[in-house]
Protein backbone atom coordinates (compact mmCIF):
# COMPACT_ATOMS: atom_id res chain seq x y z
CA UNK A 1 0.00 0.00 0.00
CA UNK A 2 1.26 3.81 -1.13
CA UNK A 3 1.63 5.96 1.89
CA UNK A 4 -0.79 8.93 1.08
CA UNK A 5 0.57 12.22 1.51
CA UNK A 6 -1.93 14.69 1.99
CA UNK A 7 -1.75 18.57 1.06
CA UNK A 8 -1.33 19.89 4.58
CA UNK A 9 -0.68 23.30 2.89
CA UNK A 10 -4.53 23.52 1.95
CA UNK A 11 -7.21 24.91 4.29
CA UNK A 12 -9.81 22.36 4.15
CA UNK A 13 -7.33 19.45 4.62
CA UNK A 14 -8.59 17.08 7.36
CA UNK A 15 -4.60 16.29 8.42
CA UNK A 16 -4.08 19.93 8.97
CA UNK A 17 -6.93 20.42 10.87
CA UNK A 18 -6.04 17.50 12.84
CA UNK A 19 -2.32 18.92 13.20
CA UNK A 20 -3.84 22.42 14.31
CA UNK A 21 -5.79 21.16 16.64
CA UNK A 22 -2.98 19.07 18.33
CA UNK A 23 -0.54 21.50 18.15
CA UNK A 24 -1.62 23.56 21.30
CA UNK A 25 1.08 23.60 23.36
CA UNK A 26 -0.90 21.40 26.39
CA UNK A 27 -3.20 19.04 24.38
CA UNK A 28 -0.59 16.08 23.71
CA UNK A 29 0.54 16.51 27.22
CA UNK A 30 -2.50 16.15 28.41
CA UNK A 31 -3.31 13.06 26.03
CA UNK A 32 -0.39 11.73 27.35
CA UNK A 33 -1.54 12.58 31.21
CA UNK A 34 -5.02 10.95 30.81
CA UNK A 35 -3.63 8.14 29.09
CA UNK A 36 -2.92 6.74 32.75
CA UNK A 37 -6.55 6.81 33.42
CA UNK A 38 -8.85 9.04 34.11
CA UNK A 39 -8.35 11.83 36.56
CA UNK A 40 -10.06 14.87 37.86
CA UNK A 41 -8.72 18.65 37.35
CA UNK A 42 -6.63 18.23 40.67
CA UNK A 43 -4.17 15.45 39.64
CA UNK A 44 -3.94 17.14 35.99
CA UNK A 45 -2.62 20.37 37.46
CA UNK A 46 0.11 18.43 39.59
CA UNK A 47 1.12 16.47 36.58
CA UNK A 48 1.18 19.28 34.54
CA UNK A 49 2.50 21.66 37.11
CA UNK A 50 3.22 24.42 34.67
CA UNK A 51 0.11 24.75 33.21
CA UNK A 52 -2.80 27.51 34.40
CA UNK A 53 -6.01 26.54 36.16
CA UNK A 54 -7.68 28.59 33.58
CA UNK A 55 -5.47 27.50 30.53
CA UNK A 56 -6.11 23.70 31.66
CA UNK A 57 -10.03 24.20 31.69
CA UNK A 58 -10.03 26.16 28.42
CA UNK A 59 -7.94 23.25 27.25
CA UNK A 60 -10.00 20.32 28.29
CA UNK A 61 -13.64 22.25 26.97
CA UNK A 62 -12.00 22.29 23.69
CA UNK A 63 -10.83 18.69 24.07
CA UNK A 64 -13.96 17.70 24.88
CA UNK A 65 -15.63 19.88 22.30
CA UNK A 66 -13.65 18.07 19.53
CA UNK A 67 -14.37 14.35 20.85
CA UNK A 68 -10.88 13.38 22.43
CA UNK A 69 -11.92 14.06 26.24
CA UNK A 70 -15.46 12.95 28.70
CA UNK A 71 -16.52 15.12 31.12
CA UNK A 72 -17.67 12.90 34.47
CA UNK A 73 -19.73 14.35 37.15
CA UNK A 74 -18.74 11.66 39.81
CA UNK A 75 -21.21 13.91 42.84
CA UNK A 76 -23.31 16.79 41.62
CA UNK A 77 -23.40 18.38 45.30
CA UNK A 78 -21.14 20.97 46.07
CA UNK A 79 -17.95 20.57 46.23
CA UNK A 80 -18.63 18.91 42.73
CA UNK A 81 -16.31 15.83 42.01
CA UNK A 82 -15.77 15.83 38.12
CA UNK A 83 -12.84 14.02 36.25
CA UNK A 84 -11.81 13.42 32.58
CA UNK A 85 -11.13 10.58 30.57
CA UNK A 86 -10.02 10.49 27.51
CA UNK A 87 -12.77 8.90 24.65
CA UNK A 88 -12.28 5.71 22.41
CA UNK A 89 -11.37 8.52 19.90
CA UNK A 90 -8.72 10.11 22.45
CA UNK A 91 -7.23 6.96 22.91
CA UNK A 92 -6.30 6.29 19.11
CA UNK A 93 -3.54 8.78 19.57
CA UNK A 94 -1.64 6.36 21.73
CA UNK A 95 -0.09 4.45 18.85
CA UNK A 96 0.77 7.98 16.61
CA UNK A 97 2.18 9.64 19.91
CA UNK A 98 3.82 6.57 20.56
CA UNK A 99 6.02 6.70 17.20
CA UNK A 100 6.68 10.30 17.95
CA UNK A 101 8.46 8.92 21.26
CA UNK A 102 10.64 6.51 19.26
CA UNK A 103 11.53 8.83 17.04
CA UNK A 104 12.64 11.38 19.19
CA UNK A 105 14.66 8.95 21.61
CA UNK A 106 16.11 6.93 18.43
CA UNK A 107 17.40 10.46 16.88
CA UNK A 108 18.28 11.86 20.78
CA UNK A 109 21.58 11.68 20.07
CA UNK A 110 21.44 14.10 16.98
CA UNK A 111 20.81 16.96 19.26
């Protein structure tokens, strides 16, 4: 089978609306985060101790928004107890991110 090289150059290309939508700086971390499991806002923000409350709730609407991340109320009385998973969707990103792990530790020693 031909590998298929799309025209990531054009507007309307599904790859490079995939690509512009992954390339936030926190979204593949956060892929990577919830691939553990799922987890509520708390444990994200000590993972990702760098990252903004607000920047990591504006992050995981628009995650959810686009399909890769659930929303769980686990107790609707206050204090609310909500975590995030990632989808079946969200989790198909394993095996791409995982080749973009290889290939940074195989050509490590380049740098």
């Amino acid at each position: 089978m031909a590998l298929v090289i799309p025209d990531v150059l054009e507007e309307s290309c599904a790859t490079r609306q995939a690509l512009e939508r992954l390339a936030a700086k926190w979204r593949v971390l956060l892929v990577y985060a919830l691939l553990a499991g799922p987890q509520r806002h708390a444990e994200l923000r000590r993972r990702l101790p760098d990252i903004t409350q607000k920047v990591l709730t504006e992050t995981l609407r628009g995650m959810t928004a686009d399909g890769l991340v659930e929303r769980r109320v686990l107790k609707d009385t206050a204090p609310q107890h909500i975590e995030y998973a990632l989808t079946e969707l969200g989790k198909t990103l394993q095996a791409p991110l995982a080749a973009i792990c290889e290939w940074a530790i195989t050509h490590n020693e380049n740098r």
